[in-house]
PDB file of N, CA and C in Angstrom:
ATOM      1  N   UNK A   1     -49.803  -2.620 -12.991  1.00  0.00           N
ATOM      2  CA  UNK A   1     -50.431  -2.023 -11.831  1.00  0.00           C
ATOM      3  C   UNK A   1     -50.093  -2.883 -10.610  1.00  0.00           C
ATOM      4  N   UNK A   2     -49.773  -2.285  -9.344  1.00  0.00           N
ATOM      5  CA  UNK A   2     -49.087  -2.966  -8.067  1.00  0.00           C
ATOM      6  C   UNK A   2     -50.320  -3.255  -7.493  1.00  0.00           C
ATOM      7  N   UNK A   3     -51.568  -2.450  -7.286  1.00  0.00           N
ATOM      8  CA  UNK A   3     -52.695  -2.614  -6.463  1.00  0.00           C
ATOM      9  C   UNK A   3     -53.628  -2.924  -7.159  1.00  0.00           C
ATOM     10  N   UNK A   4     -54.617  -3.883  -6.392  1.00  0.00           N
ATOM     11  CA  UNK A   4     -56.128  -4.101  -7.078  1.00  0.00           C
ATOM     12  C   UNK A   4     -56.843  -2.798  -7.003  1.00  0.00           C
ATOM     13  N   UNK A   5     -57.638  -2.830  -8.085  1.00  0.00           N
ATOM     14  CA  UNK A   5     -58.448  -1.520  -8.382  1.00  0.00           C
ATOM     15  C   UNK A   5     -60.156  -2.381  -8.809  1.00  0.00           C
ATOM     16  N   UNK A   6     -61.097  -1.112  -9.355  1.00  0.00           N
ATOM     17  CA  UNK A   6     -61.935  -1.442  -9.535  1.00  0.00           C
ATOM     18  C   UNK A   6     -62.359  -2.363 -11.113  1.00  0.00           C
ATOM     19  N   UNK A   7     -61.446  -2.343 -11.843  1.00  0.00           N
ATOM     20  CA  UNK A   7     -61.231  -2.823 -13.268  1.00  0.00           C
ATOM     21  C   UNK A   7     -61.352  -4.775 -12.828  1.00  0.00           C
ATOM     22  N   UNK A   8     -60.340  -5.156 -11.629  1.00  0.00           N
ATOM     23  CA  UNK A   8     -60.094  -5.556 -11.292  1.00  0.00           C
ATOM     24  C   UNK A   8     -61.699  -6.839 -10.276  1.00  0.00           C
ATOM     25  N   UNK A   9     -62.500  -6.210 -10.135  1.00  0.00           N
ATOM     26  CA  UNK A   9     -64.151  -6.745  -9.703  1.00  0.00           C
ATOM     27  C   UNK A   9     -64.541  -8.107 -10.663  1.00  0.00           C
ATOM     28  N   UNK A  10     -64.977  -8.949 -10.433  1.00  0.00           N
ATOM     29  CA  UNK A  10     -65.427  -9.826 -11.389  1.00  0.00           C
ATOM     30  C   UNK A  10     -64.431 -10.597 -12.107  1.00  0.00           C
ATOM     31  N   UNK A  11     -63.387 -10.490 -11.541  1.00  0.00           N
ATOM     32  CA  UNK A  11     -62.296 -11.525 -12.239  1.00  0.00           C
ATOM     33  C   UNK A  11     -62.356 -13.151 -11.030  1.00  0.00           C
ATOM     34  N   UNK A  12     -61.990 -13.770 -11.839  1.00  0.00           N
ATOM     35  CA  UNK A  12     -62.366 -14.839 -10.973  1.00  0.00           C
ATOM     36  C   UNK A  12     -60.990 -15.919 -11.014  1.00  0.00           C
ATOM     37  N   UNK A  13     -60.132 -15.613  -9.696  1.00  0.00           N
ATOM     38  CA  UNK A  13     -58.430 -16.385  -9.683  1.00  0.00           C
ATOM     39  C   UNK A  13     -58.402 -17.673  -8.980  1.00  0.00           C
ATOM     40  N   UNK A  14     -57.352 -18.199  -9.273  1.00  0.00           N
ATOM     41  CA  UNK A  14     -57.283 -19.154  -8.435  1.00  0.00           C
ATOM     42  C   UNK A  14     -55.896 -19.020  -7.825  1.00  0.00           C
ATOM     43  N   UNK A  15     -56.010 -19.422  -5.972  1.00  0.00           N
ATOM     44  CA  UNK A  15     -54.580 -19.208  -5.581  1.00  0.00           C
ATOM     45  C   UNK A  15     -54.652 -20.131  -4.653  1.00  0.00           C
ATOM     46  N   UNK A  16     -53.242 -20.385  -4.162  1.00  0.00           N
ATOM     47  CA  UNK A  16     -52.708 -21.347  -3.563  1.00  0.00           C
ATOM     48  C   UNK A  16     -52.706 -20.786  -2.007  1.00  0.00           C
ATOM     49  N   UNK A  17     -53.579 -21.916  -1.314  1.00  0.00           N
ATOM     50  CA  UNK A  17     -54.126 -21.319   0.383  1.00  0.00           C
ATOM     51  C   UNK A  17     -52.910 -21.581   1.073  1.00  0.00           C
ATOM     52  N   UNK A  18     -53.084 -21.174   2.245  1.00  0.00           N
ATOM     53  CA  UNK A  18     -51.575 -20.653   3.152  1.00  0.00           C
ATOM     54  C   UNK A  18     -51.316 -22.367   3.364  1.00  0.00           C
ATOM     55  N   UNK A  19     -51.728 -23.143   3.321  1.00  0.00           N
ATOM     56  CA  UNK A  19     -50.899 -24.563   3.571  1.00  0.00           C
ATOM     57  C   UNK A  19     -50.549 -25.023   2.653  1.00  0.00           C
ATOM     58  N   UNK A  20     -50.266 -24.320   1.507  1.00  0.00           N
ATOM     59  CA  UNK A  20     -48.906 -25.012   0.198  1.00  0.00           C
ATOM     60  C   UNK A  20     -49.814 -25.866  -0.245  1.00  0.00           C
ATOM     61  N   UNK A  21     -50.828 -26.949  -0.183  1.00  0.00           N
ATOM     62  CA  UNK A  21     -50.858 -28.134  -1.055  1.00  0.00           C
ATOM     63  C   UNK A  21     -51.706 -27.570  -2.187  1.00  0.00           C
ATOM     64  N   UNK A  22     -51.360 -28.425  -3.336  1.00  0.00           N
ATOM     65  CA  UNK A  22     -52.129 -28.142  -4.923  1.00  0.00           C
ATOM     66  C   UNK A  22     -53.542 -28.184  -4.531  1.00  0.00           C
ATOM     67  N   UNK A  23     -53.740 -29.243  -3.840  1.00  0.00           N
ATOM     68  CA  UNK A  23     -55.300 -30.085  -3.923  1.00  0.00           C
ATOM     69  C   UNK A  23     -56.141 -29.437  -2.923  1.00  0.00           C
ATOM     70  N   UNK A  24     -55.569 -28.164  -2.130  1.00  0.00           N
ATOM     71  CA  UNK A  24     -56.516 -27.073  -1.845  1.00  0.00           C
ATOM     72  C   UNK A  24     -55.990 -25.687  -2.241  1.00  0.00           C
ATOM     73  N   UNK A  25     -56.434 -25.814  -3.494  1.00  0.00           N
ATOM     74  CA  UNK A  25     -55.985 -24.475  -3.948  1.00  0.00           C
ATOM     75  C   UNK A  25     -57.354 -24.116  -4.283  1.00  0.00           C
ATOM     76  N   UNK A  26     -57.791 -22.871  -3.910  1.00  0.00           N
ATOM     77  CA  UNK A  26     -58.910 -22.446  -4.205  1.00  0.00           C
ATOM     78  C   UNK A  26     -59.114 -21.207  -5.193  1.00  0.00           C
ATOM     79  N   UNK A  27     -61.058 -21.230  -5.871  1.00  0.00           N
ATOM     80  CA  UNK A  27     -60.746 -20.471  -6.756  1.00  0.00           C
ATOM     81  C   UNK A  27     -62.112 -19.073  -5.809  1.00  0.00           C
ATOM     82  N   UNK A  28     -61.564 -18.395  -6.289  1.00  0.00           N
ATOM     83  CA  UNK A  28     -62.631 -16.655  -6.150  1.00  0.00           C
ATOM     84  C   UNK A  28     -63.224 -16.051  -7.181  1.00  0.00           C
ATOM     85  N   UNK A  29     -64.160 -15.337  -6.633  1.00  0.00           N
ATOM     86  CA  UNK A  29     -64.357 -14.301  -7.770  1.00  0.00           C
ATOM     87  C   UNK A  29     -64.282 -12.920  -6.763  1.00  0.00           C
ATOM     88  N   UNK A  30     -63.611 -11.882  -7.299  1.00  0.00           N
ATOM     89  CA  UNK A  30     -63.255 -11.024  -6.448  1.00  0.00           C
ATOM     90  C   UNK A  30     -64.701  -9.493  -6.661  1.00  0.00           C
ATOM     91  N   UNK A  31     -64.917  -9.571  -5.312  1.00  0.00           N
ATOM     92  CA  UNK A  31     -66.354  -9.143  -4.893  1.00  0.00           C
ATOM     93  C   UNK A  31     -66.132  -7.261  -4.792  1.00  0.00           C
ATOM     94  N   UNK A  32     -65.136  -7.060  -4.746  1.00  0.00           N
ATOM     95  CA  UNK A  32     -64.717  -5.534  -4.609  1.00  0.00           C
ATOM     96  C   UNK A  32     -63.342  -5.399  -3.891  1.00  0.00           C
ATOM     97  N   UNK A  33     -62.817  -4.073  -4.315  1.00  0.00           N
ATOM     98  CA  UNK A  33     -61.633  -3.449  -3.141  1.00  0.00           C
ATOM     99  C   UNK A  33     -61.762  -2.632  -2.615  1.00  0.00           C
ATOM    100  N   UNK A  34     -60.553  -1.982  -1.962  1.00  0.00           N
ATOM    101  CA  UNK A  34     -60.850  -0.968  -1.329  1.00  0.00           C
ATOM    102  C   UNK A  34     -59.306  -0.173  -1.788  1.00  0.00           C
ATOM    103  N   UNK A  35     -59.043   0.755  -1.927  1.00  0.00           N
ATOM    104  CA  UNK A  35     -57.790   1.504  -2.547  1.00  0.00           C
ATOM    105  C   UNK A  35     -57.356   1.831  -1.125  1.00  0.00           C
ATOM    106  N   UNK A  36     -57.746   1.656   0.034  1.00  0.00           N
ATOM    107  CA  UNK A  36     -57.131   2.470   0.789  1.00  0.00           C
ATOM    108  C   UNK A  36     -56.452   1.236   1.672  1.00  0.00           C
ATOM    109  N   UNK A  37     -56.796   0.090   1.369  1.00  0.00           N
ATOM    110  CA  UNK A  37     -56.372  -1.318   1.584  1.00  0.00           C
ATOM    111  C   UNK A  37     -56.045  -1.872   0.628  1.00  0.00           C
ATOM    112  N   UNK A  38     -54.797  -1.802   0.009  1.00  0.00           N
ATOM    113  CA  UNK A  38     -53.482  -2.285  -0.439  1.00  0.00           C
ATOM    114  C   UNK A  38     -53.694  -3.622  -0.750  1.00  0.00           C
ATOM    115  N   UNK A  39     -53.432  -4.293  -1.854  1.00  0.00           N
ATOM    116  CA  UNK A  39     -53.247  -5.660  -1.389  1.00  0.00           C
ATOM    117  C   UNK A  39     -54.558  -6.935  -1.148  1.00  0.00           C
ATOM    118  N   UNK A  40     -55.403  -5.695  -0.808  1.00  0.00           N
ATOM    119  CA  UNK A  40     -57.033  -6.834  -0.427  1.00  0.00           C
ATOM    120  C   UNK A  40     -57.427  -6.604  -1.089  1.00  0.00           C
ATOM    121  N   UNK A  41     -58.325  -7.842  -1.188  1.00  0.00           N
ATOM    122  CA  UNK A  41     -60.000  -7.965  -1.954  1.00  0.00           C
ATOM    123  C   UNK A  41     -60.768  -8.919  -1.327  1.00  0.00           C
ATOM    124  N   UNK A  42     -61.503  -8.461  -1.620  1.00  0.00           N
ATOM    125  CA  UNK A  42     -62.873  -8.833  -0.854  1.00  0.00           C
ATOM    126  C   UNK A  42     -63.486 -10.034  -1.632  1.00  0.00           C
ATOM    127  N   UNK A  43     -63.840 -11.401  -1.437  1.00  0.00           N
ATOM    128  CA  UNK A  43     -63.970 -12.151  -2.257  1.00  0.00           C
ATOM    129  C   UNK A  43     -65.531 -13.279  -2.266  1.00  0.00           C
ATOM    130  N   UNK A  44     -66.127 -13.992  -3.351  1.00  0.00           N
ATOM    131  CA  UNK A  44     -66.685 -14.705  -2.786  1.00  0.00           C
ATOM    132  C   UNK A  44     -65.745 -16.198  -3.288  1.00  0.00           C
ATOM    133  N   UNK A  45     -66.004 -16.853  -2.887  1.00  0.00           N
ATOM    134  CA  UNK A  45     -65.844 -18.784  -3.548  1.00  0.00           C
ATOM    135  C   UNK A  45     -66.671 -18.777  -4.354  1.00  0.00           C
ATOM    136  N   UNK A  46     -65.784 -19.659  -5.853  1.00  0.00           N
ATOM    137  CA  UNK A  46     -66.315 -19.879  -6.892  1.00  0.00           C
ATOM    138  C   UNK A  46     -66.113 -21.151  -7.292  1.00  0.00           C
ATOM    139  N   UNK A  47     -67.330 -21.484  -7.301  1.00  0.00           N
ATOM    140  CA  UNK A  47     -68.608 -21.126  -8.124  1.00  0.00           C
ATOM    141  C   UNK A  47     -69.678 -20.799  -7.470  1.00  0.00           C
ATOM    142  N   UNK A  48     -70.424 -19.385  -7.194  1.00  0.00           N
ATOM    143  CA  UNK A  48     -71.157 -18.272  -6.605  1.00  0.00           C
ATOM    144  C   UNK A  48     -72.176 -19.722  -6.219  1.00  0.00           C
ATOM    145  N   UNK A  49     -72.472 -19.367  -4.823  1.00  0.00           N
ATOM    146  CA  UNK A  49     -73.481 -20.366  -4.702  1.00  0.00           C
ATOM    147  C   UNK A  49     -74.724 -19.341  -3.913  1.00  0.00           C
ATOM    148  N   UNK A  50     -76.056 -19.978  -3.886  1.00  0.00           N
ATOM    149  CA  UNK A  50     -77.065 -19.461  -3.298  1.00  0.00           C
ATOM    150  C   UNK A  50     -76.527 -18.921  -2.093  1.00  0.00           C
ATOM    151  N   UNK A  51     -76.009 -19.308  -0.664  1.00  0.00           N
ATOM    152  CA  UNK A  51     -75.313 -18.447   0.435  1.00  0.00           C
ATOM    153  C   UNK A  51     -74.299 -18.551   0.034  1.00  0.00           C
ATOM    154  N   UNK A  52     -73.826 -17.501  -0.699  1.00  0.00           N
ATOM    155  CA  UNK A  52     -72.047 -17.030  -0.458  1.00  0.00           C
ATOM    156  C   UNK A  52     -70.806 -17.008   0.196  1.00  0.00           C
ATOM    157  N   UNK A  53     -69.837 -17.619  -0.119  1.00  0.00           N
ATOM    158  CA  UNK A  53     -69.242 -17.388   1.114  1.00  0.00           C
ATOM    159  C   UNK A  53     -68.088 -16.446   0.799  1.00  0.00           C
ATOM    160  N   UNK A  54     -68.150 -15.805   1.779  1.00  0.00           N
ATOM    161  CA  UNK A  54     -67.290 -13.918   1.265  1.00  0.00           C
ATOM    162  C   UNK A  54     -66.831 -13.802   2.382  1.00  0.00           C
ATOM    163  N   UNK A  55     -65.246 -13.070   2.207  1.00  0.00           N
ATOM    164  CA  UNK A  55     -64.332 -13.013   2.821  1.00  0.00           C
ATOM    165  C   UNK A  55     -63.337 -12.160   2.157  1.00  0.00           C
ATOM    166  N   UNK A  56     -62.222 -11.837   2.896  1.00  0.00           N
ATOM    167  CA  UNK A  56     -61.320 -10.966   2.462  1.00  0.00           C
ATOM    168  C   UNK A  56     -60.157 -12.061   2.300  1.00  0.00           C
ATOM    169  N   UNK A  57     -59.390 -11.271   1.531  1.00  0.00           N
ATOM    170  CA  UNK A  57     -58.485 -11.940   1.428  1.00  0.00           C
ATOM    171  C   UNK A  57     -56.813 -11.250   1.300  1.00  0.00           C
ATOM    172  N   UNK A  58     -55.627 -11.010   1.193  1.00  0.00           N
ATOM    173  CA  UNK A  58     -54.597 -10.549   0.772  1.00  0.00           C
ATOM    174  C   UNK A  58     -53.819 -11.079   0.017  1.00  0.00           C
ATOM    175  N   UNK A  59     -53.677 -10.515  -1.084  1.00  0.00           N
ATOM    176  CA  UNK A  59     -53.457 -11.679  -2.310  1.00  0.00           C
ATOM    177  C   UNK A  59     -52.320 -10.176  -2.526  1.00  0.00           C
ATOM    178  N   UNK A  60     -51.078 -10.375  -3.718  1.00  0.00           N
ATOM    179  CA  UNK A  60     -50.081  -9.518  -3.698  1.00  0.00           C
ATOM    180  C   UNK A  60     -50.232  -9.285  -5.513  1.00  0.00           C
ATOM    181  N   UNK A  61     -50.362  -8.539  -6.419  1.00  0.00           N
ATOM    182  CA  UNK A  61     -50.325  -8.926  -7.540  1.00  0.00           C
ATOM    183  C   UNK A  61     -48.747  -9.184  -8.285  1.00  0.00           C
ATOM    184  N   UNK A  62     -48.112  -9.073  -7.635  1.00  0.00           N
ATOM    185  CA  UNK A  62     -46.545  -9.773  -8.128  1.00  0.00           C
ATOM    186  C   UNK A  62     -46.623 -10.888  -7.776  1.00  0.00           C
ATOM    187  N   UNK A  63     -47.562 -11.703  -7.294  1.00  0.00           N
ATOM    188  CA  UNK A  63     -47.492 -13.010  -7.080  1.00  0.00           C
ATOM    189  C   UNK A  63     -48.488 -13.704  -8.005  1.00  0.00           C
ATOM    190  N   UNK A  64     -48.937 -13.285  -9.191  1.00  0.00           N
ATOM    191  CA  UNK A  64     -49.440 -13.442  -9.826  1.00  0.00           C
ATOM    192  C   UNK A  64     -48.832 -14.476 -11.236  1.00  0.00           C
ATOM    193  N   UNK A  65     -48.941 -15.779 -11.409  1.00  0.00           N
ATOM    194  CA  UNK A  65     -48.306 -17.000 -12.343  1.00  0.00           C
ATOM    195  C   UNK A  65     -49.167 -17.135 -13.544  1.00  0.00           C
ATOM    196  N   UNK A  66     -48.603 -18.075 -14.535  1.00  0.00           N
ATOM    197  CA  UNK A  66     -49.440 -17.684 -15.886  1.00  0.00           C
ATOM    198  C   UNK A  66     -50.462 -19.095 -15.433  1.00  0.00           C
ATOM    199  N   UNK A  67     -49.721 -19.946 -15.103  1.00  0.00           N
ATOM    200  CA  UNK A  67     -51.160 -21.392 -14.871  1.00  0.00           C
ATOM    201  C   UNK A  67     -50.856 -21.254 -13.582  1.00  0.00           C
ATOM    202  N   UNK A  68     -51.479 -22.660 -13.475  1.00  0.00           N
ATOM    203  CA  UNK A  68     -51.693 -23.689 -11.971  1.00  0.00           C
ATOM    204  C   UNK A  68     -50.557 -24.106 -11.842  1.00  0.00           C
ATOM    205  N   UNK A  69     -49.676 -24.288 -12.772  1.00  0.00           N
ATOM    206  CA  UNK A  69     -48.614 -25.098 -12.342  1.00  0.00           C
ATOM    207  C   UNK A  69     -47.390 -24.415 -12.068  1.00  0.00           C
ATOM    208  N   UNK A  70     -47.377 -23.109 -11.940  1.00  0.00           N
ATOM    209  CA  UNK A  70     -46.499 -22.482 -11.121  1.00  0.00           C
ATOM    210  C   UNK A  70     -46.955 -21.965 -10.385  1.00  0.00           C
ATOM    211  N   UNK A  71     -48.210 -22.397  -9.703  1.00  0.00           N
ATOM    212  CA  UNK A  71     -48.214 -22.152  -7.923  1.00  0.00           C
ATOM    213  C   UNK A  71     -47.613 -22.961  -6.935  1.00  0.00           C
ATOM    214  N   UNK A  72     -46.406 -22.428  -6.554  1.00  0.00           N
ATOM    215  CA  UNK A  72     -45.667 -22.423  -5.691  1.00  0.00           C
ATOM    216  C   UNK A  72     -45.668 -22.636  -4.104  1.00  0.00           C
ATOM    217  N   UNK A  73     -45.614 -20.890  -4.090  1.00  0.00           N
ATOM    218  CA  UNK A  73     -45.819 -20.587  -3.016  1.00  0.00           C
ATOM    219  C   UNK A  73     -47.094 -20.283  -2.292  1.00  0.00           C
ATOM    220  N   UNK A  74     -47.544 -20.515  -1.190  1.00  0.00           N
ATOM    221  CA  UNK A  74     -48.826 -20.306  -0.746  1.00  0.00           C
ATOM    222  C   UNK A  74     -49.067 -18.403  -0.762  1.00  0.00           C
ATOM    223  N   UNK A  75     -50.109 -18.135  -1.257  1.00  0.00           N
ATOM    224  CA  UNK A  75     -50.622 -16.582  -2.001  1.00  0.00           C
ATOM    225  C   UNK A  75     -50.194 -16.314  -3.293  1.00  0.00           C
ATOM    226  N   UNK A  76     -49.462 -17.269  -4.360  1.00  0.00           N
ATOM    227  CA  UNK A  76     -49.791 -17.339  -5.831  1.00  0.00           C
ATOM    228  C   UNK A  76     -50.785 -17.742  -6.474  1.00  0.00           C
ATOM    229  N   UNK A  77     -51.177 -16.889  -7.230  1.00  0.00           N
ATOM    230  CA  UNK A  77     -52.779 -17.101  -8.126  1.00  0.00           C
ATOM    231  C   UNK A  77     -52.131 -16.322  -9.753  1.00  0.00           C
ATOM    232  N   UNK A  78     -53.434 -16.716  -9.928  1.00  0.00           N
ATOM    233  CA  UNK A  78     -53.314 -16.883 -11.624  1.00  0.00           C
ATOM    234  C   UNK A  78     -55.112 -16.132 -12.302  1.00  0.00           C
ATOM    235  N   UNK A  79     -55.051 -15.247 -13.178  1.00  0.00           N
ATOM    236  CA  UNK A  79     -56.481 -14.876 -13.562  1.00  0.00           C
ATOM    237  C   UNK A  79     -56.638 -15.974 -14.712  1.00  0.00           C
ATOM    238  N   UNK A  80     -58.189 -16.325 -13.945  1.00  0.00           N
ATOM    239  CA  UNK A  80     -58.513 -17.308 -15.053  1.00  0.00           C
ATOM    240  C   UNK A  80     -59.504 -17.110 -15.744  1.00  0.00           C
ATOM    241  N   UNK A  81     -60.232 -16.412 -15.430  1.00  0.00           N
ATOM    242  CA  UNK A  81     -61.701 -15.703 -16.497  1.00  0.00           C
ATOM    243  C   UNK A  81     -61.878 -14.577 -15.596  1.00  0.00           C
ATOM    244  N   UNK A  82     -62.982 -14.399 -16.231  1.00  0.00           N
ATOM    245  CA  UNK A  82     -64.228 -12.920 -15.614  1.00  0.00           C
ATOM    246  C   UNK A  82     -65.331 -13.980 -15.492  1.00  0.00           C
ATOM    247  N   UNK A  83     -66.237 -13.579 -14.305  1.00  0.00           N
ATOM    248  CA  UNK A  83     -67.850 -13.482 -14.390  1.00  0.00           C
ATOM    249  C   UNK A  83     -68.496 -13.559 -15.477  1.00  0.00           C
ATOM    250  N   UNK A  84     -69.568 -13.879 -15.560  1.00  0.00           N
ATOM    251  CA  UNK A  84     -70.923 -14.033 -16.222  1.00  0.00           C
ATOM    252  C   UNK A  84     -71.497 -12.428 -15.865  1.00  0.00           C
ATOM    253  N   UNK A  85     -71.847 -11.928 -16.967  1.00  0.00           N
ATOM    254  CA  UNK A  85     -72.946 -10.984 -16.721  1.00  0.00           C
ATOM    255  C   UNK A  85     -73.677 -11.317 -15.717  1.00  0.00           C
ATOM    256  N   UNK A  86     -74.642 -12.248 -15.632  1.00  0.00           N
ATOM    257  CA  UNK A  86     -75.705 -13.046 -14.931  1.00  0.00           C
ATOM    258  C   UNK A  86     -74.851 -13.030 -13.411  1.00  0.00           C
ATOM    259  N   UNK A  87     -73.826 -13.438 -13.176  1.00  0.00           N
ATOM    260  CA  UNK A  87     -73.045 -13.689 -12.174  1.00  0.00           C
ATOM    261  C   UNK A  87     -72.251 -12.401 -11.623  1.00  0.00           C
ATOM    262  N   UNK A  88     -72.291 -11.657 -12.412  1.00  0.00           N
ATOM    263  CA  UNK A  88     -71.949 -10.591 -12.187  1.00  0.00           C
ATOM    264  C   UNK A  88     -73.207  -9.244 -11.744  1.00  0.00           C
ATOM    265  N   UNK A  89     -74.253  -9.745 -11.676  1.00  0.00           N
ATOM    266  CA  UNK A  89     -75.484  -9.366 -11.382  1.00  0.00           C
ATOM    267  C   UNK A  89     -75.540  -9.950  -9.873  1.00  0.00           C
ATOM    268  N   UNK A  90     -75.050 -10.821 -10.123  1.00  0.00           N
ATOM    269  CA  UNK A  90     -75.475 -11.876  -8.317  1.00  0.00           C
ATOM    270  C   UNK A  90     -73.972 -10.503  -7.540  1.00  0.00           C
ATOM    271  N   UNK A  91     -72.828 -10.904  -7.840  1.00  0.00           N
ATOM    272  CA  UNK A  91     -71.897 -10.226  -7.393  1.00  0.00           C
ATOM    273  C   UNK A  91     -72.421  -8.798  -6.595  1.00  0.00           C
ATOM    274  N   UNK A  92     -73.265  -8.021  -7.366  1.00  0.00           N
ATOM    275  CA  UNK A  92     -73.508  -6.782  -7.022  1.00  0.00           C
ATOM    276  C   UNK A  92     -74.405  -6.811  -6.292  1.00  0.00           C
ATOM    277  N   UNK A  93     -75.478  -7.548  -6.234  1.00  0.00           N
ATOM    278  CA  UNK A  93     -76.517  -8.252  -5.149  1.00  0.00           C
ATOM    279  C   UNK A  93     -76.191  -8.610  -3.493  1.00  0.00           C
ATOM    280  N   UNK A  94     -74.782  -9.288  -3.791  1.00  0.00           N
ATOM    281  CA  UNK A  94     -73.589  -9.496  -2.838  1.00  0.00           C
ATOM    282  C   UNK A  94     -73.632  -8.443  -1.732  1.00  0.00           C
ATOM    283  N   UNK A  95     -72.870  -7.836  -2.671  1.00  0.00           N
ATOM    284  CA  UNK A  95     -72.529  -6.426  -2.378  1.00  0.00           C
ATOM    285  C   UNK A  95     -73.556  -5.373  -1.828  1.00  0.00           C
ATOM    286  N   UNK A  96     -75.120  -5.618  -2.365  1.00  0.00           N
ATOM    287  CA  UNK A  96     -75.589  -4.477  -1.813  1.00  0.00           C
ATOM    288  C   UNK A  96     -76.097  -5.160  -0.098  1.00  0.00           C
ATOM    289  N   UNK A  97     -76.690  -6.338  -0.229  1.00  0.00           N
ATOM    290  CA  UNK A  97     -77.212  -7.262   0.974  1.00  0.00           C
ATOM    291  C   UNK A  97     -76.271  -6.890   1.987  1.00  0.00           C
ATOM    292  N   UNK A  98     -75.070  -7.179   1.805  1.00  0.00           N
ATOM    293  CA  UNK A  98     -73.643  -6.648   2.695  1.00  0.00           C
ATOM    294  C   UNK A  98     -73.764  -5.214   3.429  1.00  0.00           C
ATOM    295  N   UNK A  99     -74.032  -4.427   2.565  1.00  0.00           N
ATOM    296  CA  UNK A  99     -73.947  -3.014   3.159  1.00  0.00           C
ATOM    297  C   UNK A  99     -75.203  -2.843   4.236  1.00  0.00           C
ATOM    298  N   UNK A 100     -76.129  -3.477   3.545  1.00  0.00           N
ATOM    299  CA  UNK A 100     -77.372  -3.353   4.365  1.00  0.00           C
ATOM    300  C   UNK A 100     -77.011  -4.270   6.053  1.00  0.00           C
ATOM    301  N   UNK A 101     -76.631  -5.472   5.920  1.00  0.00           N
ATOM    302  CA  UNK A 101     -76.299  -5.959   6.738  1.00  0.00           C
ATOM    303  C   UNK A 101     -74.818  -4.880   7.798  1.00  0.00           C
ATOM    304  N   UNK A 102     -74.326  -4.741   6.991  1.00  0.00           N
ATOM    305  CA  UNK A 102     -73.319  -3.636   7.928  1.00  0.00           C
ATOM    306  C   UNK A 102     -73.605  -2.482   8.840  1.00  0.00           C
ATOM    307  N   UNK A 103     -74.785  -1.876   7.980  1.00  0.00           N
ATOM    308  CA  UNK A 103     -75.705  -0.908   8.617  1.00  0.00           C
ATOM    309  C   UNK A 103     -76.403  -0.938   9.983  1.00  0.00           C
ATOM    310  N   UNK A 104     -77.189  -2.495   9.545  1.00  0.00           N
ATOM    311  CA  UNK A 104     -77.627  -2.977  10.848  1.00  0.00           C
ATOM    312  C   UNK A 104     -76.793  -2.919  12.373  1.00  0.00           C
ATOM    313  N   UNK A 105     -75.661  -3.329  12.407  1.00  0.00           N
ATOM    314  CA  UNK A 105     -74.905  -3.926  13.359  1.00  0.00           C
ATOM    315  C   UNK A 105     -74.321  -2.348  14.233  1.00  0.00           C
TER     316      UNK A 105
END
């Protein structure tokens, strides 16, 4: 599959941030997509903390490596687990607080 989909929610990657170095390579858990946006996902930093920090991101899935140690290029990542049920409960929590907050504005 070329695009993130919804199968795709609750996986939690790690990829290499736009300044190349190993020692900030960060990890996500991916918070939702959108099919009509290609390429994105919507993410929080992992390990889910009490304030979240969520953001989008553009990650390519052909840039996708089997470890850490063929991240390369800056936007290579690698799936390294799924969520926690439990965490995957917070995820959707995420998600609804968000909409509500969107509403507002």
């Amino acid at each position: 599959m070329t695009n993130w989909d919804k199968s795709d929610i609750g996986k939690i990657l790690v990829y290499r941030k736009e300044t190349g170095f190993k020692d900030e390579d960060e990890i996500i858990a991916i918070l939702s997509v959108d099919s009509r946006v290609p390429n994105t996902v919507r993410f929080v930093k992992y390990p889910i903390r009490r304030k979240p920090e969520v953001g989008y991101l553009g990650l390519l899935k052909s840039q996708e490596k089997e470890n850490r140690k063929y991240l390369m290029k800056p936007g290579d990542w690698f799936y390294m687990d799924n969520v926690t049920e439990k965490e995957k409960l917070v995820l959707e929590e995420i998600v609804e607080s968000s909409k509500v907050l969107l509403d507002e504005e």
